[in-house]
C-alpha atoms as a PDB file:
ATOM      1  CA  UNK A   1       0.000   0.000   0.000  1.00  0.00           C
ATOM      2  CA  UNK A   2       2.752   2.198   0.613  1.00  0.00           C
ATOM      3  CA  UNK A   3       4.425   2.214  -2.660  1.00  0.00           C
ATOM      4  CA  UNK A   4       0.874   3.141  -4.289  1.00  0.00           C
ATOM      5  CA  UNK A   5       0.201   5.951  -1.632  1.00  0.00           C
ATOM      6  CA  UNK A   6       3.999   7.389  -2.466  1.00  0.00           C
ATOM      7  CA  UNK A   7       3.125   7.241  -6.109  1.00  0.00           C
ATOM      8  CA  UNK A   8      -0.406   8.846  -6.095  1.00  0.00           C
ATOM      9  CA  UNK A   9       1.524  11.746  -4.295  1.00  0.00           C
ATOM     10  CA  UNK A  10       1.009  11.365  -0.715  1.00  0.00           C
ATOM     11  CA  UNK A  11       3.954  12.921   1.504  1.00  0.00           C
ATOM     12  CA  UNK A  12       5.680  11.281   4.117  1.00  0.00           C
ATOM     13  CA  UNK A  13       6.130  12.832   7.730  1.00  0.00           C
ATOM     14  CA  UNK A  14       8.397  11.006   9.581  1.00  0.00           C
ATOM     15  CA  UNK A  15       7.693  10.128  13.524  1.00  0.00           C
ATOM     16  CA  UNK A  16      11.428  11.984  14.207  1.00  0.00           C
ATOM     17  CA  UNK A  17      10.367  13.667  17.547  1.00  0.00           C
ATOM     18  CA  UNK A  18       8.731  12.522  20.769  1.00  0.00           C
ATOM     19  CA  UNK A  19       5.512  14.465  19.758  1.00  0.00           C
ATOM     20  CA  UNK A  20       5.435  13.060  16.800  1.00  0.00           C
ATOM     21  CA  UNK A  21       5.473   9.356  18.212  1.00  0.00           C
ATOM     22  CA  UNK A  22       3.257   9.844  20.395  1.00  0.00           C
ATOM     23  CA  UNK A  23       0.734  10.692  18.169  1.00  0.00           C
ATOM     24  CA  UNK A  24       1.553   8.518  15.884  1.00  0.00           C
ATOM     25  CA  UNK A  25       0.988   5.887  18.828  1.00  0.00           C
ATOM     26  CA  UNK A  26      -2.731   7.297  18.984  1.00  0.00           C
ATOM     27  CA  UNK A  27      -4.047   6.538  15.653  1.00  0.00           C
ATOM     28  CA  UNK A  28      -5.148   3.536  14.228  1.00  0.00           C
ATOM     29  CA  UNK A  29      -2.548   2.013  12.535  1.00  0.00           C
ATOM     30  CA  UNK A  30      -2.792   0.835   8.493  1.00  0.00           C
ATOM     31  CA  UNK A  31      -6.312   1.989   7.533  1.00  0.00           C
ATOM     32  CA  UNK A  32      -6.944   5.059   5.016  1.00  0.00           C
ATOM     33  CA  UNK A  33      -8.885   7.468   6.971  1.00  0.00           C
ATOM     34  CA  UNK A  34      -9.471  11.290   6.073  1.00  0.00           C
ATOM     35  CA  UNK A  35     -10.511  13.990   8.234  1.00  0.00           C
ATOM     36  CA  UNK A  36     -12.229  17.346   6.886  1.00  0.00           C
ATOM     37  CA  UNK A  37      -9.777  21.119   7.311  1.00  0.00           C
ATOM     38  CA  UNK A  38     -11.427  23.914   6.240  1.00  0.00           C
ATOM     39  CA  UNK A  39     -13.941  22.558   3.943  1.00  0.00           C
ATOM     40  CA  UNK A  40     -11.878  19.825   2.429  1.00  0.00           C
ATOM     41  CA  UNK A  41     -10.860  16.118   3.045  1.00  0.00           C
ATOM     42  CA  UNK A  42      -7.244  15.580   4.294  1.00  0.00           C
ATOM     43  CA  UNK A  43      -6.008  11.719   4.108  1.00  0.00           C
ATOM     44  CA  UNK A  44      -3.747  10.018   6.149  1.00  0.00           C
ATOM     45  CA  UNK A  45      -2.396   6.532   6.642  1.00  0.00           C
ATOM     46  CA  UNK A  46      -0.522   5.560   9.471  1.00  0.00           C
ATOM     47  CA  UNK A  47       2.679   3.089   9.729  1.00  0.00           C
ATOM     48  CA  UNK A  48       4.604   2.159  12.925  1.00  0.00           C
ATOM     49  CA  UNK A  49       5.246  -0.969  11.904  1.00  0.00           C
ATOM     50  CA  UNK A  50       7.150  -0.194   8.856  1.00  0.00           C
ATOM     51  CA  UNK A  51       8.732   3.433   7.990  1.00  0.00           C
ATOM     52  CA  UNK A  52       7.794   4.906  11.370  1.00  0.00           C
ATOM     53  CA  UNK A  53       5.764   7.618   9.464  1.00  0.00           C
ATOM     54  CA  UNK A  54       2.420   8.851   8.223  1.00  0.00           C
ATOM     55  CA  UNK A  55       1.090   9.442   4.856  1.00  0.00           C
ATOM     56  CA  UNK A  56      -0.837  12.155   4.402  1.00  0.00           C
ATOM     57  CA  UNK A  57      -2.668  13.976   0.674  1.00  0.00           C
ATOM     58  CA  UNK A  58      -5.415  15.607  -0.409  1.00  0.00           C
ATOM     59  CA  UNK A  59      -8.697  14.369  -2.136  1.00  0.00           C
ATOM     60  CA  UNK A  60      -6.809  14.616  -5.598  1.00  0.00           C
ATOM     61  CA  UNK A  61      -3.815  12.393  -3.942  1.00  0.00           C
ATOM     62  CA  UNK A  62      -6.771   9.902  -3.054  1.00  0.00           C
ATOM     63  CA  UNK A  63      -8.008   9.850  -6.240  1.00  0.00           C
ATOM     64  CA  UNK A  64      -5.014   9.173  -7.768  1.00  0.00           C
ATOM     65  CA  UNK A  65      -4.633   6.243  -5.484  1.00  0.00           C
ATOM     66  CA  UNK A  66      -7.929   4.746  -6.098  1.00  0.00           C
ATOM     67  CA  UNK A  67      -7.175   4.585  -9.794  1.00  0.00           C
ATOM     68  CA  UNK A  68      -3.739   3.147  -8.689  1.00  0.00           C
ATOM     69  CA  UNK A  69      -5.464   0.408  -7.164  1.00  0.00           C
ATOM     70  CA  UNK A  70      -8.236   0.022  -9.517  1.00  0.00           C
ATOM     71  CA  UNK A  71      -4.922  -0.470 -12.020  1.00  0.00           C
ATOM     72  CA  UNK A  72      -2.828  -3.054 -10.144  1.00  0.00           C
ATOM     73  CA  UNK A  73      -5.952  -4.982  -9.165  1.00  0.00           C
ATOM     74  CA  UNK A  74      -6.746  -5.406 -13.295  1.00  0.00           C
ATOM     75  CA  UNK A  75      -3.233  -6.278 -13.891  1.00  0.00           C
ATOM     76  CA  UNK A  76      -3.361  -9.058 -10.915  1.00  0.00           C
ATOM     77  CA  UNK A  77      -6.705 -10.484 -12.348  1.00  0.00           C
ATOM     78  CA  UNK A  78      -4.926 -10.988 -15.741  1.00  0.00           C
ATOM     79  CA  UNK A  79      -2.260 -12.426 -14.204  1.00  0.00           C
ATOM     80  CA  UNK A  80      -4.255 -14.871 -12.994  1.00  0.00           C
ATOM     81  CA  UNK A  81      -6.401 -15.879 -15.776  1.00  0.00           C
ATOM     82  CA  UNK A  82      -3.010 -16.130 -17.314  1.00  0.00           C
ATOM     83  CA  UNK A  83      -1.918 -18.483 -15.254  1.00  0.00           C
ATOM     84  CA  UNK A  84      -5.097 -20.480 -14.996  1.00  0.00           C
ATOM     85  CA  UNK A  85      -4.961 -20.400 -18.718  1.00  0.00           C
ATOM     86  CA  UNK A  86      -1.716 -22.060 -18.674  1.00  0.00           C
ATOM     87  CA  UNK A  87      -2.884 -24.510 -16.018  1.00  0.00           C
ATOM     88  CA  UNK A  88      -5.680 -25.783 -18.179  1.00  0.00           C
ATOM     89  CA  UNK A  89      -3.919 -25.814 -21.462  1.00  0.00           C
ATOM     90  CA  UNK A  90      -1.151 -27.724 -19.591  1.00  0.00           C
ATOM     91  CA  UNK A  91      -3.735 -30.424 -17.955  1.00  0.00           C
ATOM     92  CA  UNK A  92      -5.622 -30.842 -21.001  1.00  0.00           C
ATOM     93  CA  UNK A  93      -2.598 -31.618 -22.929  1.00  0.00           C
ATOM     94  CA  UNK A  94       0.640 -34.656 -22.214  1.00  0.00           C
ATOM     95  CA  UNK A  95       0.365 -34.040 -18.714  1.00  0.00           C
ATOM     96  CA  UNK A  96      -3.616 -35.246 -18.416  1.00  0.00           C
ATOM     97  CA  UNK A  97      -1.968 -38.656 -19.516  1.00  0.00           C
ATOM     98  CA  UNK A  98      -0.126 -38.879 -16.974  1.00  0.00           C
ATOM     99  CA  UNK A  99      -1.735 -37.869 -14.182  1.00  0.00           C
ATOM    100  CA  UNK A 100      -5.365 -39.530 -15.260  1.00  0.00           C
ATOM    101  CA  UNK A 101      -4.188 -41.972 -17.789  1.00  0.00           C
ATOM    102  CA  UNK A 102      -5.672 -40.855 -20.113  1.00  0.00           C
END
C-alpha cells in the first residue's frame, strides 16, 4: 500500500520527535482514513510498523490512489487468468496422460 500511496503523491512525515510518536501511537494504525480542514478532506495513513511515518494527501492524492489500485488490481486479475490459462492448457494436454491416464 505504501508504494501506491507514495506514487499517487502522498507525503511522508516522519515520527522523528517525541511528539510526533506519540501521536503517531494514537491513531489507528494501516487503515486510510481522512478527516475534513477547512472545507476539504485531508487523508492520512498511518505506519509504525514499517517506515515509522504517516502518509498524508489531499482528495486529488486519493483519487489518484484509487485509480492506482483500480490499475494493479486489473493487472493481478490478468495475471491470474493467465496463469489459470496455462494450467488448463497444460492439464488438457501430455500431462492429463499422466496424471489420469488418459
Amino acid at each position: 500500500m505504501e508504494p501506491l500511496l507514495s506514487q499517487a503523491g502522498f507525503t511522508v512525515v516522519q515520527a522523528d520527535t517525541p511528539a510526533r510518536v506519540e501521536k503517531l501511537d494514537k491513531i489507528k494504525p494501516a487503515k486510510l482514513s481522512y478527516f475534513p480542514v477547512n472545507g476539504k478532506q485531508l487523508y492520512w495513513f498511518a505506519d509504525p510498523y514499517v517506515c515509522h511515518c504517516v502518509f498524508r494527501g489531499t482528495e486529488q492524492n486519493y483519487q489518484m490512489y484509487q485509480q492506482l489500485t483500480a490499475e494493479q488490481e486489473r493487472a493481478e486479475a490478468l495475471d491470474d487468468y493467465a496463469t489459470q490459462q496455462a494450467y488448463t492448457e497444460y492439464m488438457s494436454g501430455a500431462a492429463n496422460q499422466v496424471f489420469y491416464g488418459q
